[in-house]
Protein backbone atom coordinates (compact mmCIF):
# COMPACT_ATOMS: atom_id res chain seq x y z
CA UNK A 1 21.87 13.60 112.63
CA UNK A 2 23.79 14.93 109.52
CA UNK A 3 27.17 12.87 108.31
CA UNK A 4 29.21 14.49 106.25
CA UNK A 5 32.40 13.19 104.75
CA UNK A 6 34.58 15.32 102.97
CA UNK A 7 37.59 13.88 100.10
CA UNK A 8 40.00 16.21 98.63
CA UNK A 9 42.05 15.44 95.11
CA UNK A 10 45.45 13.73 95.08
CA UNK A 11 46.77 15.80 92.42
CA UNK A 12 47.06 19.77 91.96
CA UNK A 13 44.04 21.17 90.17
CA UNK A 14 44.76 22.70 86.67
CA UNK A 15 44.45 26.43 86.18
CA UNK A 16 41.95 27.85 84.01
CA UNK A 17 39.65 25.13 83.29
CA UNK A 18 35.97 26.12 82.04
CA UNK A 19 31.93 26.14 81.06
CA UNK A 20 29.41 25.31 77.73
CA UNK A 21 26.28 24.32 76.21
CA UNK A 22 24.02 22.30 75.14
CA UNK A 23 23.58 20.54 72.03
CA UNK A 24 21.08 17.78 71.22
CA UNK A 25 22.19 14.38 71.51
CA UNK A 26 25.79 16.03 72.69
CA UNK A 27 25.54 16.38 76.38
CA UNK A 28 26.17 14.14 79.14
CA UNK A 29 26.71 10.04 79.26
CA UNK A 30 24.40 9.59 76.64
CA UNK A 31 24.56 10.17 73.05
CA UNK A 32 21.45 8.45 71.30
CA UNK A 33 18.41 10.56 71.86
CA UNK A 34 14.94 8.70 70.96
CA UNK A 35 11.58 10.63 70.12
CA UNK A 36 10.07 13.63 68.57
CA UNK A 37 11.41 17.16 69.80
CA UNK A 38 10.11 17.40 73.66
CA UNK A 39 6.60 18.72 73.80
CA UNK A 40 6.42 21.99 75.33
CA UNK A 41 3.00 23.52 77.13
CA UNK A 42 2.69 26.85 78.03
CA UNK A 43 0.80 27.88 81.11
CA UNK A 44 -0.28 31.40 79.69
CA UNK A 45 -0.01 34.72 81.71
CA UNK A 46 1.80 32.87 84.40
CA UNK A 47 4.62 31.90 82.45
CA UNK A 48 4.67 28.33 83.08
CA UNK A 49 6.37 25.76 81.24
CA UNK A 50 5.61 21.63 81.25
CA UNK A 51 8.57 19.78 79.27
CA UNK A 52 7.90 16.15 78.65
CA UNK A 53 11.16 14.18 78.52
CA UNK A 54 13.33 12.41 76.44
CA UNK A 55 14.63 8.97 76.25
CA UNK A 56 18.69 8.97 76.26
CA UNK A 57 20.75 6.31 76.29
CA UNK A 58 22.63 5.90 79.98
CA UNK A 59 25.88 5.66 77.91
CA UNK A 60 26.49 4.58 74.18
CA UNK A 61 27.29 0.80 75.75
CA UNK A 62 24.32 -0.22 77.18
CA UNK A 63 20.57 -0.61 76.20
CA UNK A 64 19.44 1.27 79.61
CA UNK A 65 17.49 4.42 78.98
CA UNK A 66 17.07 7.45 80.97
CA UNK A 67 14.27 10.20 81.36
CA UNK A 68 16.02 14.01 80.83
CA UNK A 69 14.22 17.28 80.86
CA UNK A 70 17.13 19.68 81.05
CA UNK A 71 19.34 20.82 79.08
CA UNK A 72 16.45 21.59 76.59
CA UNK A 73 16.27 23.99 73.80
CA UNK A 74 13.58 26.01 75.48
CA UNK A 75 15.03 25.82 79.04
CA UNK A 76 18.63 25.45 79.26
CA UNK A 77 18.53 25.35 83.15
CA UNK A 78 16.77 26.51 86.83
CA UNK A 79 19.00 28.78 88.74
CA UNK A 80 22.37 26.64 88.41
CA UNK A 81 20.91 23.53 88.13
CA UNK A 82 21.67 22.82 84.79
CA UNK A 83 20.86 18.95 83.88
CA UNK A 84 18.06 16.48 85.25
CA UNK A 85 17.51 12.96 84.65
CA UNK A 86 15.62 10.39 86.11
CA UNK A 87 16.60 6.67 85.90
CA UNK A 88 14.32 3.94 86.80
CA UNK A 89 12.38 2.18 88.65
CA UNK A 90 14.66 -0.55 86.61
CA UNK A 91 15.19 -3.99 87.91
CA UNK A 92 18.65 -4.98 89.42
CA UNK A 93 19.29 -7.19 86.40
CA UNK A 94 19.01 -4.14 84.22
CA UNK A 95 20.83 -1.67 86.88
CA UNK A 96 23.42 1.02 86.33
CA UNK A 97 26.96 0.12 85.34
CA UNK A 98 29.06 3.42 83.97
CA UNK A 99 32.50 2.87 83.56
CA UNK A 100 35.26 5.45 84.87
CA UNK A 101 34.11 9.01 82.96
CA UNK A 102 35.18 12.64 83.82
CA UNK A 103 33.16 15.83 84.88
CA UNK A 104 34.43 19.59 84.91
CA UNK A 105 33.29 22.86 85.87
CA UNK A 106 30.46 21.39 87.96
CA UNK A 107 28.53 19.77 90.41
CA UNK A 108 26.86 15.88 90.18
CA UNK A 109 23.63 15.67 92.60
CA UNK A 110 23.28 11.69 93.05
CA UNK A 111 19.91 11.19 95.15
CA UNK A 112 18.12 7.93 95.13
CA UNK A 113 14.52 7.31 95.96
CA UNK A 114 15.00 3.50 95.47
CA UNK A 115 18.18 0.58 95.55
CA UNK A 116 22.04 1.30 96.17
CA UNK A 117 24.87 2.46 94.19
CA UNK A 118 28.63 2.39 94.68
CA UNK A 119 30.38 5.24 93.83
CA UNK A 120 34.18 5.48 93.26
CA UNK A 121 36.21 8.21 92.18
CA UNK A 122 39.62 9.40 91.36
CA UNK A 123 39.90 11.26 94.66
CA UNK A 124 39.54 7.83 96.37
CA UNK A 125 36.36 7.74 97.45
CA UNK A 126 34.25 4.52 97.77
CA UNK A 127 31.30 5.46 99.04
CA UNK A 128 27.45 3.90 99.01
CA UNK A 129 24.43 5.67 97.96
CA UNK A 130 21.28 4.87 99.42
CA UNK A 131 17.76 6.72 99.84
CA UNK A 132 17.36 9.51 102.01
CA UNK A 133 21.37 9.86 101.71
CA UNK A 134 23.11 12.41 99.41
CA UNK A 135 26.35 12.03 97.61
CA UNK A 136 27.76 15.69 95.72
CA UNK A 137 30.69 15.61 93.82
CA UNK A 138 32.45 19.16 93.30
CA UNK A 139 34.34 18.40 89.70
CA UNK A 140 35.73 21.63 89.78
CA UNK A 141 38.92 21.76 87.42
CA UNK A 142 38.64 18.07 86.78
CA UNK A 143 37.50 14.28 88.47
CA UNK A 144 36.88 11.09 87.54
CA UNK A 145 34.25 8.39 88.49
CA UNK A 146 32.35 5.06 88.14
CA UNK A 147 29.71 3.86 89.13
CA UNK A 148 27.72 1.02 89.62
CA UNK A 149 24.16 -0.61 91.34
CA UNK A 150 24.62 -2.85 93.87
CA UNK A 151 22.26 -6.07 94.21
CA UNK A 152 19.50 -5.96 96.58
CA UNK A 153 15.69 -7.01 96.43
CA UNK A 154 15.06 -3.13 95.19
CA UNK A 155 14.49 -1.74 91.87
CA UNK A 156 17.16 1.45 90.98
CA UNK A 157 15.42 4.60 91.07
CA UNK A 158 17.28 7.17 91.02
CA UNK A 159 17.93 11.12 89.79
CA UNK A 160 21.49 12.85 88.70
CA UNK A 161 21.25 16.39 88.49
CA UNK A 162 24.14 18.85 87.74
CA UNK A 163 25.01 22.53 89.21
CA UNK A 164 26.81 24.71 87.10
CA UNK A 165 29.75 26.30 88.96
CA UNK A 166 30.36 30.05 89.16
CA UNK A 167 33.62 31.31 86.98
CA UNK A 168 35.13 32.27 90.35
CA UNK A 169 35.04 29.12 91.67
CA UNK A 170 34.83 26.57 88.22
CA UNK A 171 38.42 25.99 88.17
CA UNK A 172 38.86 24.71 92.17
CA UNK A 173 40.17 21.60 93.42
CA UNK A 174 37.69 18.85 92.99
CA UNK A 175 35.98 17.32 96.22
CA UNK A 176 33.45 14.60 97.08
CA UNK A 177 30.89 14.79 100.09
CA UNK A 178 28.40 12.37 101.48
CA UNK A 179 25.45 13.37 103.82
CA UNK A 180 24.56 10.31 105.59
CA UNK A 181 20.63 11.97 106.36
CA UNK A 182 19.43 15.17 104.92
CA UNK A 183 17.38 17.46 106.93
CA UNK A 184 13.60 17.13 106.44
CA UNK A 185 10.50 19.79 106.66
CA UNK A 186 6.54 19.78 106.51
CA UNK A 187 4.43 22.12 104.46
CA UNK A 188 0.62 21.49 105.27
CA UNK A 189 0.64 17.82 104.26
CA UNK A 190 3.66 17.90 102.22
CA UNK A 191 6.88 16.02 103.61
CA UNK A 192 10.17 17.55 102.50
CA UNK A 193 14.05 16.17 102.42
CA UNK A 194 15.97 19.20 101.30
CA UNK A 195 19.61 17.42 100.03
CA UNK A 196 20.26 20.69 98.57
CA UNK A 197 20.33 24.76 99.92
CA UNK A 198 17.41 26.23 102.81
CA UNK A 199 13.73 25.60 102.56
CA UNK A 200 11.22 26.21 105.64
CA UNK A 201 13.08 24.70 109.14
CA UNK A 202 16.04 22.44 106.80
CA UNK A 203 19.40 23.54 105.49
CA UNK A 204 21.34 20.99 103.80
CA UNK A 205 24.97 21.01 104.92
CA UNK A 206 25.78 19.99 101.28
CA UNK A 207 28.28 23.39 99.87
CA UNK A 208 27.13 24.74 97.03
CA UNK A 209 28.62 28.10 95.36
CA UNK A 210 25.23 29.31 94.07
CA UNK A 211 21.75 30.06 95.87
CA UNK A 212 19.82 27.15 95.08
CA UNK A 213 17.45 24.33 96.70
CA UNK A 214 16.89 20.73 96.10
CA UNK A 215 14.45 18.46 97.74
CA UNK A 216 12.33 15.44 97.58
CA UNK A 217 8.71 16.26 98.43
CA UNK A 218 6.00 13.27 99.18
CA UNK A 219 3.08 15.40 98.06
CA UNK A 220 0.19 15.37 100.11
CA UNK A 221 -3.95 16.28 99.80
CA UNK A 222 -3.09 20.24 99.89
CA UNK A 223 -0.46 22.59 101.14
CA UNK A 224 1.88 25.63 100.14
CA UNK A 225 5.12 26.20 99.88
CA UNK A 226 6.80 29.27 100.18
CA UNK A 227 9.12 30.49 97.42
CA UNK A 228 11.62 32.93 97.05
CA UNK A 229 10.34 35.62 94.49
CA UNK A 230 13.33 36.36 92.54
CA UNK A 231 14.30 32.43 92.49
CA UNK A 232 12.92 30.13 89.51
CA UNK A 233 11.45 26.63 90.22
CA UNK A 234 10.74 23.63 88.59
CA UNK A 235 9.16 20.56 90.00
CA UNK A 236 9.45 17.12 88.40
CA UNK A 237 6.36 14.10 89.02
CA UNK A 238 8.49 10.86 89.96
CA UNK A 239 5.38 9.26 90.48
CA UNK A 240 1.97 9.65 91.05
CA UNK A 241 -0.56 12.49 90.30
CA UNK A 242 -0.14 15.84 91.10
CA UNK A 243 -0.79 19.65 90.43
CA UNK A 244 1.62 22.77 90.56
CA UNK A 245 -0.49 25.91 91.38
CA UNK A 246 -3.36 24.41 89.31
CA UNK A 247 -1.44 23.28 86.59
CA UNK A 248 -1.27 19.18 85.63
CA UNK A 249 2.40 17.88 85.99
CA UNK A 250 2.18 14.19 83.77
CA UNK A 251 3.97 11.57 85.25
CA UNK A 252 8.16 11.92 84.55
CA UNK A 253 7.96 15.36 83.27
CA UNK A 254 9.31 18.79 84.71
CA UNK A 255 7.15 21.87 85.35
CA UNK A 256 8.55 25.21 85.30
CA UNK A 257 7.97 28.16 86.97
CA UNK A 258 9.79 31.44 86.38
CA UNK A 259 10.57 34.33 88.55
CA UNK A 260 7.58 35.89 90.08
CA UNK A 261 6.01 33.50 92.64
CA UNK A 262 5.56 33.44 96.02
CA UNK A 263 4.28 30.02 96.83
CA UNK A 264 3.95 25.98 95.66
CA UNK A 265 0.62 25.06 95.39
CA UNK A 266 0.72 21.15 95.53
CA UNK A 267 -1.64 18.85 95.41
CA UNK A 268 -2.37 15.22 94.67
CA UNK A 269 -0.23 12.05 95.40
CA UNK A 270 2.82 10.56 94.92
CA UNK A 271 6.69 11.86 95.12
CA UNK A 272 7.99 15.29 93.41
CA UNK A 273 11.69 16.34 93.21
CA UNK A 274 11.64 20.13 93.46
CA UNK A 275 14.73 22.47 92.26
CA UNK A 276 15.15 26.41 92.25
CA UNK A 277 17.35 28.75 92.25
CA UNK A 278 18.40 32.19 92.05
CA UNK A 279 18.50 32.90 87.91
CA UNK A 280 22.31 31.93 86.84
CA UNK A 281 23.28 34.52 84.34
CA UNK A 282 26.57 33.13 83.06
CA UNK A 283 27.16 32.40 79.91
CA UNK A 284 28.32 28.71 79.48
CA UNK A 285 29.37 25.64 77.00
CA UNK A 286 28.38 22.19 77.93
CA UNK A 287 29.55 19.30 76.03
CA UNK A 288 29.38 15.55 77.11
CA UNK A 289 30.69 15.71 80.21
CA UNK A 290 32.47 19.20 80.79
CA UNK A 291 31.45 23.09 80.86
CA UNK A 292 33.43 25.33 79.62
CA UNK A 293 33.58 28.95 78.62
CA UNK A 294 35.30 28.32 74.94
CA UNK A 295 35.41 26.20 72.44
CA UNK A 296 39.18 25.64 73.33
CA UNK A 297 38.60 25.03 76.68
CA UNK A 298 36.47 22.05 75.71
CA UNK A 299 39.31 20.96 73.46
CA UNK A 300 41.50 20.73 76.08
CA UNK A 301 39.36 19.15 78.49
CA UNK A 302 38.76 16.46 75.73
CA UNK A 303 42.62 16.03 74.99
CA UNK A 304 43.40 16.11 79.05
CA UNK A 305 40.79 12.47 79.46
CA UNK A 306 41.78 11.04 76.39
CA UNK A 307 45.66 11.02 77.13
CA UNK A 308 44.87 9.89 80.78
CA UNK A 309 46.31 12.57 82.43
CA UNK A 310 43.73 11.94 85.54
CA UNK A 311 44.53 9.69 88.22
CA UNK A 312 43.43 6.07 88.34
CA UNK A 313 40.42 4.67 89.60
CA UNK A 314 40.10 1.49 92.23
CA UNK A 315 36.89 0.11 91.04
CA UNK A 316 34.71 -3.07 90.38
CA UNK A 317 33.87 -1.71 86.97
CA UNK A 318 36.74 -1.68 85.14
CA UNK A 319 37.71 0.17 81.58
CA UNK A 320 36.58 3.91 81.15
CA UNK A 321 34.43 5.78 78.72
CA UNK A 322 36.81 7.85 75.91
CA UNK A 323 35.46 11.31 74.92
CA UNK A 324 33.59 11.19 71.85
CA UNK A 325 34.82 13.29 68.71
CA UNK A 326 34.73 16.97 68.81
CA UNK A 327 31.62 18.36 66.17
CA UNK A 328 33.04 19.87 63.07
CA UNK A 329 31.71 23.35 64.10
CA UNK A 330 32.82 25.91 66.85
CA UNK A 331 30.93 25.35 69.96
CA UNK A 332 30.07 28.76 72.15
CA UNK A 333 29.11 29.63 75.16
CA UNK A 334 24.87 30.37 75.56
C-alpha cells in the first residue's frame, strides 16, 4: 500500500518567481564537466537519439562524480523532465554529502535503486530514502535542502531527475512528498515501478503539473510496452545489456525516442529507468540550481540564497553551498 506524506513551507511563497536554460558546465550542483562533447548517434528514419554521458562533479567540494545525459545541447529535455543523472554504484566511504542548496521553479525526482539517504529540507522535513520508495520535492517559488547517505553494507546508487514546472504553477508554495511503495506493473517479462504519472495497471500518487511518466523497469528476455503517441521517451541502461526497439542502449547512457511511437520494444538484461512525457513547449532558463523565465529572474533568485533570506535547515550536514557568480553575458530563455 501507497504512503504518502505531504510538508507544506513555513514561510509565504514569493510572487513571480521563474524558468531557464542550460549552459555547459552551468547547471545544477556541479560545475566541473570532464570529457569530450557527449557523443551523439542517430537512429536514422526513426528519429532516435543515443547520448553518452558526462562526468560532473556532485558539487565543486567533493571528488564524487556523477553520470548526466540531460540538459544536453542536442536534447534539452523529455516532456518536462528536464535533468537526469545517475550517481553510483559508489561505496559508503565515498557516498553523497551535499550541503544545504536551493531549487526553484521545479521538481527534484530522488529514486534509489541501491543504499539510503537522508533528506532534510527547509520545510522541515527529515525524511529517509530507500529503494522502491520515492521522495518529490515541489520547489515551486523557492526551498532549500541537504542531503546526505546514510551507512549501511550497500553501495549508493541512485538517480535525481528534475521536472520543469508549468508558468501557471512555477511560482507555488513549495512542498515535499514521500511515497513509502510505488505502484508496480508487468509488460511480457518486463517488471515496472512507475514513481512517476500512469503506465499499464500503476498510477503513481506522486502530483505532478505536467503529463509525464517515470519508472524503473527490470528488463526481461522480450516484451512491449505501450506508449502514448504524441508523448516522447527516453530510456536510460543502469545496468546490464539491453535494446530499445532494435536499437543498442550502452551501459549509463540515455536513448531517445521522439514523438511518433506506439510501443517499447525491450529486450536483454539488467535495470532501465524509463521517462516520457507529453512535449513541454515552454520556453525556459536554467542556471545552477533555479529556472527562470529572465535573466533577472535568475538574478534575483541568486541575490534571494546568497543573503539567506530562506529559512534554516536542521541537519547533520552543516554549512550550505553559495550561488556561484552570475556569467558576464545575458542568459535567455530556450
Amino acid at each position: 500500500m501507497s504512503k504518502r506524506v505531504e510538508k507544506t513551507p513555513h514561510a509565504p511563497a514569493r510572487a513571480g518567481l521563474p524558468l531557464l536554460r542550460f549552459r555547459p558546465g552551468g547547471v545544477g550542483l556541479g560545475g566541473a564537466t570532464r570529457g569530450a562533447d557527449t557523443i551523439l548517434f542517430l537512429g536514422g528514419d526513426t528519429g532516435t537519439v543515443i547520448i553518452e554521458p558526462r562526468l560532473v562533479k556532485l558539487t565543486t567540494r567533493t571528488e564524487v562524480d556523477v553520470r548526466r545525459t540531460i540538459p544536453h545541447a542536442k536534447l534539452r529535455r523529455i516532456g518536462a523532465w528536464v535533468f537526469v543523472d545517475h550517481f553510483g554504484p559508489t561505496e559508503q566511504v565515498d557516498g553523497m554529502t551535499v550541503a544545504a542548496h536551493p531549487h526553484t521553479g521545479l521538481q527534484t525526482v530522488t529514486w534509489l535503486l541501491d543504499g539510503l539517504i537522508d533528506h532534510r529540507d527547509s520545510l522541515g522535513t527529515a525524511q529517509e530514502v530507500a529503494p522502491g520508495s520515492l521522495n518529490l520535492m515541489t520547489a515551486g517559488s523557492g526551498v532549500s535542502h541537504s542531503e546526505r547517505s546514510l551507512p549501511g553494507p550497500e553501495a549508493l546508487h541512485a538517480v535525481q531527475l528534475w521536472i520543469a514546472l508549468p508558468d501557471a504553477v512555477r511560482s507555488m508554495r513549495p512542498t515535499f512528498e514521500h511515497i513509502e511503495t510505488v505502484p508496480t506493473a508487468t509488460f511480457g517479462d518486463h517488471f515496472a515501478q512507475v514513481f512517476i504519472g500512469q503506465w499499464g495497471d500503476a498510477t503513481s500518487p506522486a502530483t505532478v503539473f505536467s503529463p509525464l511518466v517515470g519508472a524503473e523497469v527490470l528488463v526481461g528476455n522480450s516484451g512491449s510496452i505501450p506508449l502514448n503517441s504524441s508523448w516522447e521517451y527516453g530510456v536510460l541502461n543502469i545496468n546490464g545489456s539491453m535494446t530499445a526497439n532494435d536499437d543498442d542502449v550502452p551501459l549509463n547512457a540515455l536513448w531517445y525516442s521522439p514523438v511518433g511511437s506506439t510501443e517499447l520494444a525491450l529486450s536483454g538484461s539488467g535495470t532501465a529507468i524509463v521517462i516520457g512525457g507529453e512535449p513541454f513547449l515552454e520556453q525556459i532558463l536554467m542556471w545552477w540550481n533555479f529556472i527562470a523565465r529572465t535573466h533577472e529572474e535568475i538574478e534575483e533568485m541568486r541575490m534571494d540564497w546568497n543573503l539567506h533570506t530562506y529559512p534554516p535547515i536542521a541537519d547533520r550536514v552543516g554549512g550550505w553551498i553559495p550561488a556561484p557568480e552570475m556569467p558576464n553575458v545575458t542568459l535567455t530563455a530556450r
